[in-house]
N, C-alpha and C. Protein backbone atom coordinates (compact mmCIF):
# COMPACT_ATOMS: atom_id res chain seq x y z
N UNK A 1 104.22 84.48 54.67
CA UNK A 1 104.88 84.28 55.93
C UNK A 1 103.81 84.02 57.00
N UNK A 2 104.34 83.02 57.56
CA UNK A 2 103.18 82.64 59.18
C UNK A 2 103.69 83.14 60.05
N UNK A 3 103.26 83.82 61.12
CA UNK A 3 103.83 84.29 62.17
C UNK A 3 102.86 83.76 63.65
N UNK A 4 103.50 82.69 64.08
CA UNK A 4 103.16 81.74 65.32
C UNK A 4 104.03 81.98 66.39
N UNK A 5 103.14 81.55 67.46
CA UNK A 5 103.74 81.65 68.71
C UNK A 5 102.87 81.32 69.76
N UNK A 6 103.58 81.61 71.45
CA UNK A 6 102.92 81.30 72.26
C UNK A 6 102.63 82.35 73.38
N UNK A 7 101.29 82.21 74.10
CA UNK A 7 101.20 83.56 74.69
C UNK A 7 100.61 83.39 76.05
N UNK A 8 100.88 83.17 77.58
CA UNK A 8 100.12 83.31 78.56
C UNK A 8 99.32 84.24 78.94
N UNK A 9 98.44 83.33 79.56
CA UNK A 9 97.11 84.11 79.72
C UNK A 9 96.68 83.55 81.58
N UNK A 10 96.54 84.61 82.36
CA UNK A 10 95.36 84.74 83.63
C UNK A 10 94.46 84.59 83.61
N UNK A 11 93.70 83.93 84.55
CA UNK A 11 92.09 84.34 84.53
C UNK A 11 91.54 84.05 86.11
N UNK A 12 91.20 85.09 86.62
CA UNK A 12 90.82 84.77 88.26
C UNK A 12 89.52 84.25 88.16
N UNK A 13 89.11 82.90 89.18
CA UNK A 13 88.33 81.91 89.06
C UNK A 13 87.29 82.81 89.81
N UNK A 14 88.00 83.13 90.93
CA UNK A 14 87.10 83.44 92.42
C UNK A 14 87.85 83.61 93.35
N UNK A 15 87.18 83.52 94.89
CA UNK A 15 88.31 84.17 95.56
C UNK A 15 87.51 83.02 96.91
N UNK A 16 88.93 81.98 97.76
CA UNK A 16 88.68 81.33 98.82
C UNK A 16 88.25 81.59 99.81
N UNK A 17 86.73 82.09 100.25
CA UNK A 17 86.36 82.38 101.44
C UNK A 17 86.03 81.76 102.65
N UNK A 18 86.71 80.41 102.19
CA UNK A 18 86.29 79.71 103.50
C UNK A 18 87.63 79.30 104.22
N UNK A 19 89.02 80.41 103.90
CA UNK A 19 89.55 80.35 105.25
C UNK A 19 90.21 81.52 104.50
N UNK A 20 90.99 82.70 105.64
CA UNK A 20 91.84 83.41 105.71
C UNK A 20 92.97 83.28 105.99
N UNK A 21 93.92 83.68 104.70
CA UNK A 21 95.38 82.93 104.95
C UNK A 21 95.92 84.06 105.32
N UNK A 22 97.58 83.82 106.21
CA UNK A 22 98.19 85.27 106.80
C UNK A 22 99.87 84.66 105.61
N UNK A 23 100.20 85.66 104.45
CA UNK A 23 100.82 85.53 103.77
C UNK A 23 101.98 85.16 104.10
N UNK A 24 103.07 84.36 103.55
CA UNK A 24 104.29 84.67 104.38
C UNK A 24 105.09 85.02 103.77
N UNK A 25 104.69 85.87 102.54
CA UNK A 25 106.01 86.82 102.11
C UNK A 25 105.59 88.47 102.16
N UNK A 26 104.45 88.59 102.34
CA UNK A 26 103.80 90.52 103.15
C UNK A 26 103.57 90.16 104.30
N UNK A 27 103.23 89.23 104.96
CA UNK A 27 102.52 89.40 106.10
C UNK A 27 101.04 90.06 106.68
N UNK A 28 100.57 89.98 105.56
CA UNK A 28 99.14 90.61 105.11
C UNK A 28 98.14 89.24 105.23
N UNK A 29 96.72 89.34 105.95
CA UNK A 29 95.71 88.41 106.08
C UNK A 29 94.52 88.76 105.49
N UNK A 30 94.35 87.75 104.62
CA UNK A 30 93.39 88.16 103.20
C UNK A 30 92.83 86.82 102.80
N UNK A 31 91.46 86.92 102.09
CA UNK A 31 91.09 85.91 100.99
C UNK A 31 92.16 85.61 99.84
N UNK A 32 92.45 84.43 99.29
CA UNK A 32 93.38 84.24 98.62
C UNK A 32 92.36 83.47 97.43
N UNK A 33 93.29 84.62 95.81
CA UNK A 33 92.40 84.31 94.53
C UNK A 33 93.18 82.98 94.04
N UNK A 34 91.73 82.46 93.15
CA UNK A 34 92.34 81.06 92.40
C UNK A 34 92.12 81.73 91.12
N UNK A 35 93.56 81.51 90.31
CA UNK A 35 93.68 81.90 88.77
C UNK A 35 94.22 80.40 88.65
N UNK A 36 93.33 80.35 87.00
CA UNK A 36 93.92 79.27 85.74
C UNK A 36 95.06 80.16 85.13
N UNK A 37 96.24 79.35 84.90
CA UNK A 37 97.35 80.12 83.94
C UNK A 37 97.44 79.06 83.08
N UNK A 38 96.81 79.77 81.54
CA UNK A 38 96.84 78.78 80.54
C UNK A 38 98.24 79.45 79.43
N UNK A 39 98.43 78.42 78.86
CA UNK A 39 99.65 78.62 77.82
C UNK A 39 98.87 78.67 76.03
N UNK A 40 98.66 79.76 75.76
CA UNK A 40 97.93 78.88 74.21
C UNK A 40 99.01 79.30 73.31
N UNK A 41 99.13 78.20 71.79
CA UNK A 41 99.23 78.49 70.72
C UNK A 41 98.65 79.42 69.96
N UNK A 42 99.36 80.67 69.62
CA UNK A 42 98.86 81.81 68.55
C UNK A 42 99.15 81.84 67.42
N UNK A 43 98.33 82.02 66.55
CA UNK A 43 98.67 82.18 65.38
C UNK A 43 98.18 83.83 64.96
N UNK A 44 98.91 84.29 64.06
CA UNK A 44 98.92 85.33 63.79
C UNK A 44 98.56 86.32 65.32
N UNK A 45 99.14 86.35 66.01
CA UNK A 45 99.32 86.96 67.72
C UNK A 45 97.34 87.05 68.00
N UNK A 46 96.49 85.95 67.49
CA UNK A 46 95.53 84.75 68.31
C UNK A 46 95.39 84.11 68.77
N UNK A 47 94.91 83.84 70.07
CA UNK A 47 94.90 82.40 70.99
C UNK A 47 94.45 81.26 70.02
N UNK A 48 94.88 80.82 69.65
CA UNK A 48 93.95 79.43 69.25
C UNK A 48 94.05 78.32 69.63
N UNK A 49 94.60 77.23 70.60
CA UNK A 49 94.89 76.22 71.02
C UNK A 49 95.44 76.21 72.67
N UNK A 50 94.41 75.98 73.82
CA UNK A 50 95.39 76.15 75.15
C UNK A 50 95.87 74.62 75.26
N UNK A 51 97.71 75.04 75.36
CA UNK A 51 98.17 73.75 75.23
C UNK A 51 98.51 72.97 77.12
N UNK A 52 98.34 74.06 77.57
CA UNK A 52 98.36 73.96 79.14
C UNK A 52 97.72 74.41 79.97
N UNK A 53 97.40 73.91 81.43
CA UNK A 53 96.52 74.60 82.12
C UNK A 53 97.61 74.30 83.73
N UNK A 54 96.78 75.85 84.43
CA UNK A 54 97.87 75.03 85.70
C UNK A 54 97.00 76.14 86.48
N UNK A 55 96.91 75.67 87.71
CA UNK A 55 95.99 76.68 88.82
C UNK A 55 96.77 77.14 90.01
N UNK A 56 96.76 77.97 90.33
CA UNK A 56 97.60 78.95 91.85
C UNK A 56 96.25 79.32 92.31
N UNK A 57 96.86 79.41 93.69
CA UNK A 57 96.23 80.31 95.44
C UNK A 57 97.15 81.21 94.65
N UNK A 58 96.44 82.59 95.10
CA UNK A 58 97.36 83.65 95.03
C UNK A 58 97.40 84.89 96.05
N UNK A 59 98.06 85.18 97.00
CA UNK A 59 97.64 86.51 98.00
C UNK A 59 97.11 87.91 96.95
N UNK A 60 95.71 88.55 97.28
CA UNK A 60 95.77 89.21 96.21
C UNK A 60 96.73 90.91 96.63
N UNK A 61 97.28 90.83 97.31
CA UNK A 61 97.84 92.15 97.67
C UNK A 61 99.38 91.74 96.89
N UNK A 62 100.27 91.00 97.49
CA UNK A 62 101.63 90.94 96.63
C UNK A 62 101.59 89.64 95.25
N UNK A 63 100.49 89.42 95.23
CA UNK A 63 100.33 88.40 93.91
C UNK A 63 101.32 86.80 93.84
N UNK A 64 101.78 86.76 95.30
CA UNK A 64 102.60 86.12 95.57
C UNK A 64 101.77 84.11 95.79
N UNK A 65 102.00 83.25 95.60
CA UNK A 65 100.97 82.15 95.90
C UNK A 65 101.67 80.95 95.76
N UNK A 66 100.91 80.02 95.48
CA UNK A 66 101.40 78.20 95.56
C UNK A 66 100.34 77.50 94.64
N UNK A 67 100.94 76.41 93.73
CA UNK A 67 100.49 76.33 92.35
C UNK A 67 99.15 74.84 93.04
N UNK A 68 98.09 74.39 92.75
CA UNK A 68 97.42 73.88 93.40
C UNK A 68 96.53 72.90 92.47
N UNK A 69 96.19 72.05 92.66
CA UNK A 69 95.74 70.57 91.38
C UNK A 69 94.21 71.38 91.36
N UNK A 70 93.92 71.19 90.08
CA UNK A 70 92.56 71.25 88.93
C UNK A 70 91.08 70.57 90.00
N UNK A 71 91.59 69.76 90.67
CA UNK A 71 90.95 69.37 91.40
C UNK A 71 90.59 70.12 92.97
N UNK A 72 91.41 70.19 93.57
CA UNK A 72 91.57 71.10 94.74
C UNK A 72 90.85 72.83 94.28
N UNK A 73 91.05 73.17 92.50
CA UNK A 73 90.39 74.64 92.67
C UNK A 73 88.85 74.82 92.55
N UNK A 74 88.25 73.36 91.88
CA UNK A 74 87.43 73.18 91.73
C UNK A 74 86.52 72.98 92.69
N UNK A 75 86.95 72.41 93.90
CA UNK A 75 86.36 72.04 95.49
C UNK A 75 86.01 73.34 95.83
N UNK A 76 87.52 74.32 96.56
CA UNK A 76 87.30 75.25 96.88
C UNK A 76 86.38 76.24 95.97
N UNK A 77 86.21 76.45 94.68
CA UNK A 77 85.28 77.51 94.23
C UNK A 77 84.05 76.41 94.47
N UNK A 78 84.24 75.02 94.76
CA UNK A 78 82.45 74.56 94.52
C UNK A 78 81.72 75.09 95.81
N UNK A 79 82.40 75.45 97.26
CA UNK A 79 82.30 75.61 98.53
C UNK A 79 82.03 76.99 99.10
């Protein structure tokens, strides 16, 4: 028997210090983190294949954010 599947995964890049956002679902003013949220194929409950990638701003107090291009996270952490 094979036992496959799929499993998300986080990973915080860094954190945007070159502006302070004021949230608008806490109302809290903070550095806002950039996470990759990848999707991989598991096999036997192992990552082995990320079949997706997708990047968020995220407020780090309510985890709340807006999903943002591969390109745009790459600027901001190059800065």
């Amino acid at each position: 028997m094979i036992i496959y599947g799929w499993k998300h995964m986080n990973k915080e890049l860094g954190i945007n210090l070159s502006k302070i956002y004021c949230c608008p679902h806490c109302n809290n003013s903070s550095h806002y983190k950039i996470i990759r949220h990848r999707l991989y194929f598991t096999l036997f409950f192992l990552p082995i294949l990320p079949l997706s990638s997708k990047y968020y701003e995220i407020c780090p107090i309510c985890e709340r954010g807006a999903k943002i291009k591969k390109a745009e996270a790459k600027a901001i952490l190059a800065s």
